[in-house]
Protein backbone atom coordinates (compact mmCIF):
# COMPACT_ATOMS: atom_id res chain seq x y z
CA UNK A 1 62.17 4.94 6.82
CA UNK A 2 58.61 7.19 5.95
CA UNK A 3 58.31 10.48 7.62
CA UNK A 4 55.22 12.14 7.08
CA UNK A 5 55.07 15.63 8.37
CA UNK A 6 52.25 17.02 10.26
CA UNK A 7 50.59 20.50 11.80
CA UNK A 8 48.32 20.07 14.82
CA UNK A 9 46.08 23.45 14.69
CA UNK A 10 45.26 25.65 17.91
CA UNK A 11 42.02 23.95 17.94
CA UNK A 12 42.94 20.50 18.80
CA UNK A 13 45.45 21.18 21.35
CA UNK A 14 43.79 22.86 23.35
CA UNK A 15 40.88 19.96 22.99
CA UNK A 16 43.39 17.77 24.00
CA UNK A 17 44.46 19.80 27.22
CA UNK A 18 40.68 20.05 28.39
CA UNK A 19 40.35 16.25 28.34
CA UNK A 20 43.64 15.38 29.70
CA UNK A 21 42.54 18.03 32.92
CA UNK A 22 39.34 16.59 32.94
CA UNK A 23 40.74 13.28 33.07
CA UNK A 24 43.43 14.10 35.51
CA UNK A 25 41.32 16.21 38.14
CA UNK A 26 42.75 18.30 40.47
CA UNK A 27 44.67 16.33 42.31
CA UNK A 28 46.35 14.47 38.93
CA UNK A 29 47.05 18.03 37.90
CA UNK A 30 49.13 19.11 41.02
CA UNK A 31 50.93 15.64 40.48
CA UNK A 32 52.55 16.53 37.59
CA UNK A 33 53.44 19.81 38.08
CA UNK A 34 50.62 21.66 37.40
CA UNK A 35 48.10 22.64 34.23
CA UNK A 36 50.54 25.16 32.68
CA UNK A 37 53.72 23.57 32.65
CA UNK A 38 53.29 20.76 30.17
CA UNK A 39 50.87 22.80 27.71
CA UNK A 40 51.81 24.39 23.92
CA UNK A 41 52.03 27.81 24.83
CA UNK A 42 52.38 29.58 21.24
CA UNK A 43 49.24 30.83 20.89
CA UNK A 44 47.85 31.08 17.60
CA UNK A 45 50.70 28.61 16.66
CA UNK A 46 50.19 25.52 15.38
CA UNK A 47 52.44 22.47 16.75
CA UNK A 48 54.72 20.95 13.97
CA UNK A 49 55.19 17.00 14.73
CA UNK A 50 56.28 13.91 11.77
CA UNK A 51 55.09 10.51 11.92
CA UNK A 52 58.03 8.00 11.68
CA UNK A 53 57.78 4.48 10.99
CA UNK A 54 59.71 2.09 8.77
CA UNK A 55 58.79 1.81 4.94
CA UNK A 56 58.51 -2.01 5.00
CA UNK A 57 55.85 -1.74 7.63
CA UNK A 58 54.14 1.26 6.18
CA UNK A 59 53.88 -1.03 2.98
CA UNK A 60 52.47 -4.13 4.79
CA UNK A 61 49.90 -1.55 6.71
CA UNK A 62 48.25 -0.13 3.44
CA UNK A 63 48.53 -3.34 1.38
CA UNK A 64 46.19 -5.41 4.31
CA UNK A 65 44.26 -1.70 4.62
CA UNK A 66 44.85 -2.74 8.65
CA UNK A 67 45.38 0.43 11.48
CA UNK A 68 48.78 0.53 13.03
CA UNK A 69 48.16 -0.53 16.96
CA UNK A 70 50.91 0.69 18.25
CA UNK A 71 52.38 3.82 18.41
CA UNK A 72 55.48 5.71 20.52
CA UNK A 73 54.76 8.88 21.44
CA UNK A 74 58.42 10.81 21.92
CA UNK A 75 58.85 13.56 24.46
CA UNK A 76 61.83 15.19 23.57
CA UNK A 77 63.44 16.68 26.73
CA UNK A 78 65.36 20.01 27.04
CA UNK A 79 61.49 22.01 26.57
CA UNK A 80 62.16 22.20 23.29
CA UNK A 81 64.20 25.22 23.97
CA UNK A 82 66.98 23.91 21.80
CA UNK A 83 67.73 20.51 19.53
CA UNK A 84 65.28 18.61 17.95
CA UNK A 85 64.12 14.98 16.27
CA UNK A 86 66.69 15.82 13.60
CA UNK A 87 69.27 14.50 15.97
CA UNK A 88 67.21 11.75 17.22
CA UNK A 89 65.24 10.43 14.10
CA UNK A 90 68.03 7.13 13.13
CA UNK A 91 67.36 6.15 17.11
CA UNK A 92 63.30 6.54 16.56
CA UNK A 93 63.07 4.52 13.35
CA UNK A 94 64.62 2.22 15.07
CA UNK A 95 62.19 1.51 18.10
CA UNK A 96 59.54 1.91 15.33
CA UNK A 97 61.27 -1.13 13.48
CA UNK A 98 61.63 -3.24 16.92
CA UNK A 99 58.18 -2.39 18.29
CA UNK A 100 56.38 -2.81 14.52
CA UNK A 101 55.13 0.97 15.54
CA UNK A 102 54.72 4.02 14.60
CA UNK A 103 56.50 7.12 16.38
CA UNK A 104 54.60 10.31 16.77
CA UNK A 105 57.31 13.20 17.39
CA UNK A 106 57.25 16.73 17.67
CA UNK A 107 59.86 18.51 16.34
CA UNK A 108 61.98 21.90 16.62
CA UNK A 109 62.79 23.84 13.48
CA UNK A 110 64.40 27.27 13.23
């Protein structure tokens, strides 16, 4: 398994949120819950996340210079009050092997 460890500054997220309202609309946004609710909301904090795929197909990616195509973003559930992809990562590597993917998770550290 290859984690790669990643920080996603202030910048981008909230780039991302503006496009994913845009794209919405109102009535998208009142669908699912609302534009707060789902947003990072540590200002001035940048999101910590890992890239997890298996090594084999990391390999076979660089070697034929080739962009993964597919790639599992996980959600972990609980608001990331508590627990994290620690507890989780054996289970992700896994889909990533099955689904020849890559899994894009954000994690919780203390």
């Amino acid at each position: 398994m290859r984690v790669k460890e990643v920080t996603i500054s202030t910048n981008k997220i909230e780039d991302a949120a503006e496009k994913l309202q845009r794209q919405l609309g109102h009535d998208g946004i009142a669908e699912v819950g609302g534009k707060t609710w789902w947003q990072w909301r540590r200002e001035g904090s940048e999101l910590k996340a890992e890239w997890i795929e298996m090594r084999a197909d990391y390999n076979e990616r660089k070697k034929s210079r080739e962009p993964c195509k597919r790639v599992m973003f996980y959600v972990h559930g609980g608001a990331y009050y508590f627990g994290s992809v620690d507890g989780h990562r054996y289970q992700l590597q896994r889909h990533a092997r099955k689904l020849k993917a890559r899994v894009f998770a954000r994690y919780v550290r203390n």
